[in-house]
C-alpha atoms as a PDB file:
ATOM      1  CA  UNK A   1       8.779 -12.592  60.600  1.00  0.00           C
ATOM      2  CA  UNK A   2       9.204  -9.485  58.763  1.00  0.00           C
ATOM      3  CA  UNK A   3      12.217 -10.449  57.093  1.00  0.00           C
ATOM      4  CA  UNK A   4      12.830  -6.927  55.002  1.00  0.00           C
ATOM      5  CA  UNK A   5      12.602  -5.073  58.573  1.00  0.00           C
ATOM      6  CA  UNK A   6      15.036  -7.566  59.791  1.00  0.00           C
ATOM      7  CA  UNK A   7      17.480  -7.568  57.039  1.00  0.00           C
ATOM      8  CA  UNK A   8      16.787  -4.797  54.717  1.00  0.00           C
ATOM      9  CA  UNK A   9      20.080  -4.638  53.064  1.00  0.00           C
ATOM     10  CA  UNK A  10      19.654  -8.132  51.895  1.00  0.00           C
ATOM     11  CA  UNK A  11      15.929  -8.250  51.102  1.00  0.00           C
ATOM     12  CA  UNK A  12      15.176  -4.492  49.366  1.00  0.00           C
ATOM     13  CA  UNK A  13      17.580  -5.561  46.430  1.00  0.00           C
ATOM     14  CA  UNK A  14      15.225  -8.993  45.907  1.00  0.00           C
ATOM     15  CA  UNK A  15      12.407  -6.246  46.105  1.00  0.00           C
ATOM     16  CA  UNK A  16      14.139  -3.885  43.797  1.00  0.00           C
ATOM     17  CA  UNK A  17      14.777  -6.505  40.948  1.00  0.00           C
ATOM     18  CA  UNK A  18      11.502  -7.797  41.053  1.00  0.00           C
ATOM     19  CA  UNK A  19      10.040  -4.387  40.150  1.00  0.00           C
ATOM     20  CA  UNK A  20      12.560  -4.355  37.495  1.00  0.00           C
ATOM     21  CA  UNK A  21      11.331  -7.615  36.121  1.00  0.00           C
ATOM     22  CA  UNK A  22       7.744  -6.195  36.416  1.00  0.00           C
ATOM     23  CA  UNK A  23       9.000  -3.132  34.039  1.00  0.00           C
ATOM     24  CA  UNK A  24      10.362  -5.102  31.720  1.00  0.00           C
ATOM     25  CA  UNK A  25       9.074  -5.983  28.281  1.00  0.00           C
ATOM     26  CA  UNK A  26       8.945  -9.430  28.848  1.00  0.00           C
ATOM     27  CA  UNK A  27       4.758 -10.192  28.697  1.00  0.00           C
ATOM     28  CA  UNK A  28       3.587  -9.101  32.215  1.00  0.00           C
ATOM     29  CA  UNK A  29       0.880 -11.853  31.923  1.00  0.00           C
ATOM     30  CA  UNK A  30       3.351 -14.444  31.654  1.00  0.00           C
ATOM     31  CA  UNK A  31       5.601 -13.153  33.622  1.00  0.00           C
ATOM     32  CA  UNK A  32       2.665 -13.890  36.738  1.00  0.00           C
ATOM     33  CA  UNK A  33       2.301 -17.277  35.166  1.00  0.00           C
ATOM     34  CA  UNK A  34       5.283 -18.811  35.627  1.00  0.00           C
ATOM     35  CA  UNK A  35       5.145 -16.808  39.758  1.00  0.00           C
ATOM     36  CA  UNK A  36       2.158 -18.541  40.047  1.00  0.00           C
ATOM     37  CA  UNK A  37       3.513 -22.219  39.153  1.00  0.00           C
ATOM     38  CA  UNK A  38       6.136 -21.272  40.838  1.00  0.00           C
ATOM     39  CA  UNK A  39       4.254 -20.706  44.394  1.00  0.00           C
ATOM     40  CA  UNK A  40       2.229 -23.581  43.198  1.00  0.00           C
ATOM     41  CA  UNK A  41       4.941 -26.139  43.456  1.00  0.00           C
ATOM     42  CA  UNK A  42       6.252 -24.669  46.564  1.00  0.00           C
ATOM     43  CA  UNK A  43       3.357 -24.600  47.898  1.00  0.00           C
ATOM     44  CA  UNK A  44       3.410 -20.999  48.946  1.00  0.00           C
ATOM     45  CA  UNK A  45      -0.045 -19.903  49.923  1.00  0.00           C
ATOM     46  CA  UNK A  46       0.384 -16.337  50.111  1.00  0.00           C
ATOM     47  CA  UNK A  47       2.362 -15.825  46.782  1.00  0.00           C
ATOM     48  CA  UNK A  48      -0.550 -18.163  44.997  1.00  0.00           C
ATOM     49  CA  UNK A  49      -3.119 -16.020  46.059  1.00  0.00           C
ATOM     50  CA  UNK A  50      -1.137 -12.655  45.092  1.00  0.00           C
ATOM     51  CA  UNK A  51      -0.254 -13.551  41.691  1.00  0.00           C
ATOM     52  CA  UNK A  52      -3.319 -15.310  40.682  1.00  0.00           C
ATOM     53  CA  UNK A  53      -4.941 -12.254  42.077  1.00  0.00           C
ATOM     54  CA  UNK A  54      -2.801  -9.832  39.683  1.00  0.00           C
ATOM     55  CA  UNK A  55      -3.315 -11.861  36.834  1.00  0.00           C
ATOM     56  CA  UNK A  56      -6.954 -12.097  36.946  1.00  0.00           C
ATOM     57  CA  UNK A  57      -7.568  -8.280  38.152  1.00  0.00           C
ATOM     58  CA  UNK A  58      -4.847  -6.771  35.782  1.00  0.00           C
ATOM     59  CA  UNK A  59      -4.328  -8.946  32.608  1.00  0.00           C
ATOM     60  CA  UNK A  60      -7.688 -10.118  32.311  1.00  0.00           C
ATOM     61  CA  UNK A  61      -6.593 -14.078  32.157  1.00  0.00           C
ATOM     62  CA  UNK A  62      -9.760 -16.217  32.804  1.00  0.00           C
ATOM     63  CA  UNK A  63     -10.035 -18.566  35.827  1.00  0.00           C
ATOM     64  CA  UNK A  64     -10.264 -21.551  33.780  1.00  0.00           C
ATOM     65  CA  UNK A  65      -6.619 -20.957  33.146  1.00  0.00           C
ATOM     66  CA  UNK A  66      -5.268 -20.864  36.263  1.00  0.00           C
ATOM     67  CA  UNK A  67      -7.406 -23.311  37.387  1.00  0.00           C
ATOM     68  CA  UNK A  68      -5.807 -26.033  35.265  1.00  0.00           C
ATOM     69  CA  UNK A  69      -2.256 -24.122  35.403  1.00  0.00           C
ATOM     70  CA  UNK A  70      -1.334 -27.314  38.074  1.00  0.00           C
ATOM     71  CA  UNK A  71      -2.110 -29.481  34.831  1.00  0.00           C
ATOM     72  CA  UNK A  72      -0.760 -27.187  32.133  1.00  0.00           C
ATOM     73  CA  UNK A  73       1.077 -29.847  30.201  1.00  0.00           C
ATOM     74  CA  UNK A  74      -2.420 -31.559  29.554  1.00  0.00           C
ATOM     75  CA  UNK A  75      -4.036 -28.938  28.312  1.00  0.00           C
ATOM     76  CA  UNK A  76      -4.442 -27.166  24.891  1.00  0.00           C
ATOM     77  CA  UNK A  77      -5.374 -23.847  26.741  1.00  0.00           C
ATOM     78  CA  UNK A  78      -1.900 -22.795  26.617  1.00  0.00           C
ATOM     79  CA  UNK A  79       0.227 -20.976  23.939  1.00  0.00           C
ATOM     80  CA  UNK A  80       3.451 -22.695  22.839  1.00  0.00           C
ATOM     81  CA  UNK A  81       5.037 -19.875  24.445  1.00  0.00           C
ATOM     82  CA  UNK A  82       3.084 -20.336  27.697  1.00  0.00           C
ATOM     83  CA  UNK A  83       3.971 -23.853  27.619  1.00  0.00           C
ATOM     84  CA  UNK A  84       7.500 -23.391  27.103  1.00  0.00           C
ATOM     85  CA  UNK A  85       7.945 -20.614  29.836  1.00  0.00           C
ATOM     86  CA  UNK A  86       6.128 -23.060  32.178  1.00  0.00           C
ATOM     87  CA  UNK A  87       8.321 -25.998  31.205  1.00  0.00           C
ATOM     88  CA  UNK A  88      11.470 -23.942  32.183  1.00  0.00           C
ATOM     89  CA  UNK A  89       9.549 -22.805  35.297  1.00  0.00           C
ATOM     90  CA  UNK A  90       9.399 -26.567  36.150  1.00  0.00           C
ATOM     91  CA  UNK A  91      12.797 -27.422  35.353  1.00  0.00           C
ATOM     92  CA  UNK A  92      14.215 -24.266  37.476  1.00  0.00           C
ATOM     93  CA  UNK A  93      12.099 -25.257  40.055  1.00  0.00           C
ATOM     94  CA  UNK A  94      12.379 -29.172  40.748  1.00  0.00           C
ATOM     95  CA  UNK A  95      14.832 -30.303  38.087  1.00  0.00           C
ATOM     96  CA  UNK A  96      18.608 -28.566  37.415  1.00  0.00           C
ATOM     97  CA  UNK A  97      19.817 -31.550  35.111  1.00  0.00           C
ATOM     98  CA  UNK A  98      22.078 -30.164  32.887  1.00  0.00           C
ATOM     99  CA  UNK A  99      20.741 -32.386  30.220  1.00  0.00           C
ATOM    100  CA  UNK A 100      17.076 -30.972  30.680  1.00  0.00           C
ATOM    101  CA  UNK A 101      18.026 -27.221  30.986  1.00  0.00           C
ATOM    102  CA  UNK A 102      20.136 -27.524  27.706  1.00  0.00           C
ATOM    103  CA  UNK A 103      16.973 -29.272  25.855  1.00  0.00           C
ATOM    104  CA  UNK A 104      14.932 -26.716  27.183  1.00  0.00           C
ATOM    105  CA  UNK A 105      17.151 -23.528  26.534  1.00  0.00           C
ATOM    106  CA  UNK A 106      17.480 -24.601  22.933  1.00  0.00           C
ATOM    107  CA  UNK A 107      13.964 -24.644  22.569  1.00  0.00           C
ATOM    108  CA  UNK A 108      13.662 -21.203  24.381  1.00  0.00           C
ATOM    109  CA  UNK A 109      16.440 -19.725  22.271  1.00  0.00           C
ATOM    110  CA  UNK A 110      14.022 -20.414  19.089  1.00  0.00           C
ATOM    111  CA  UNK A 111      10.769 -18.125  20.869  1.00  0.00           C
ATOM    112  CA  UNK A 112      12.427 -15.619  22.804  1.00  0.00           C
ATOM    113  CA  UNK A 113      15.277 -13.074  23.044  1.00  0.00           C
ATOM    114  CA  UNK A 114      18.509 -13.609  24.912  1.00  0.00           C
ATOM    115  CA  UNK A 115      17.357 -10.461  27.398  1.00  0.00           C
ATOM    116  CA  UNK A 116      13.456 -12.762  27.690  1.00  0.00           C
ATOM    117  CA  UNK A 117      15.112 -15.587  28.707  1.00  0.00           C
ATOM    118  CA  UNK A 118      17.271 -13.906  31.234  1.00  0.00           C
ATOM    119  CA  UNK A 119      14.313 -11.696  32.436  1.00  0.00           C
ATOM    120  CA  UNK A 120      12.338 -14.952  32.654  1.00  0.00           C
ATOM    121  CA  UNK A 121      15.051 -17.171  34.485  1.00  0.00           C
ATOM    122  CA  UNK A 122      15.371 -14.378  36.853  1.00  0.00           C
ATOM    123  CA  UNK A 123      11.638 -13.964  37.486  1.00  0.00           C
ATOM    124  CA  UNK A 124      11.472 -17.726  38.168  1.00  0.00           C
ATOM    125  CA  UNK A 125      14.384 -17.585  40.500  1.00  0.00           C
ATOM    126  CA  UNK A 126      13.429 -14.747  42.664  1.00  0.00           C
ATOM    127  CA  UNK A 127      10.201 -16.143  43.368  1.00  0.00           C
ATOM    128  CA  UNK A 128      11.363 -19.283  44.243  1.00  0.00           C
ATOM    129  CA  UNK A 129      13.825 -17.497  46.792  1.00  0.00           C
ATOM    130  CA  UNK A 130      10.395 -15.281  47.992  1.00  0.00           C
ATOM    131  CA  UNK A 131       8.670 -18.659  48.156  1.00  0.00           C
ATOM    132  CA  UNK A 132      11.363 -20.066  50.217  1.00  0.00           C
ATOM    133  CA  UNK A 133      11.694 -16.971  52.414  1.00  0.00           C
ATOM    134  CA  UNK A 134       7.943 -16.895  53.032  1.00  0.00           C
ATOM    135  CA  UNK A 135       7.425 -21.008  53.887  1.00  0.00           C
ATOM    136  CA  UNK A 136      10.259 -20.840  56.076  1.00  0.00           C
ATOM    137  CA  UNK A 137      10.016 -17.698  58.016  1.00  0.00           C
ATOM    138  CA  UNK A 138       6.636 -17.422  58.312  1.00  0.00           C
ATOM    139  CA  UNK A 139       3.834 -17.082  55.469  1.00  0.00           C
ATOM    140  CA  UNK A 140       1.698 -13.843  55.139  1.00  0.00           C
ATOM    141  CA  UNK A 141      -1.520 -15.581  54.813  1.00  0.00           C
ATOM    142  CA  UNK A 142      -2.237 -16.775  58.526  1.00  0.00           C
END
């Protein structure tokens, strides 16, 4: 279903604010991390083979990494940053206790700016809606 043809008035904002999340400072690399986990726990075919795609071809991350992204909280591979980003991908993704976003954010508050952690929790959240758009109404990658 080509959902933006469909409903573009409700889709080509998603679209625009993910470009704006691709333009902003927030580490580009990371960034298609957390898109990737993201599609990972969804289990979003097409949007796991797009952003491991980008983050191979354009920010030179090795395959080792993503291979053992599924894993990431077992391995030393990771930055602290990386870790934490992924952590709050988790959390956003398969856990909204208050008690573990408010652990979390506190820890996030000590890495990253106020306009990183919005950029972030936005990146995290539009992909899970594009996840959840693409599962349900039919995935790209037939």
């Amino acid at each position: 279903m080509d959902y933006a043809k469909i409903s573009p008035l409700v889709i080509n904002p998603l679209y625009q604010s993910y470009a704006e999340i691709h333009a902003s400072k927030l580490d580009q690399a990371l960034i298609l991390l957390v898109e990737t986990r993201v599609s990972q726990i969804n289990g979003c075919a097409y949007c796991c083979h797009l952003h491991a795609e980008q983050i191979r071809k354009n920010h030179g991350i090795e395959q080792v990494k993503l291979d053992k992204l599924p894993a990431w909280f077992n391995s030393s591979i990771y930055s602290t940053k990386e870790k934490l980003a992924l952590e709050w991908c988790e959390a956003l993704t398969t856990d909204l206790k208050q008690s573990t976003l408010d652990n979390i954010k506190e820890r996030l508050d000590a890495i990253f700016t106020e306009k990183e952690i919005v950029d972030l929790t936005a990146a995290i959240s539009l992909m899970n809606a594009f996840n959840r758009m693409a599962v349900s109404l039919g995935d790209r990658n037939e």
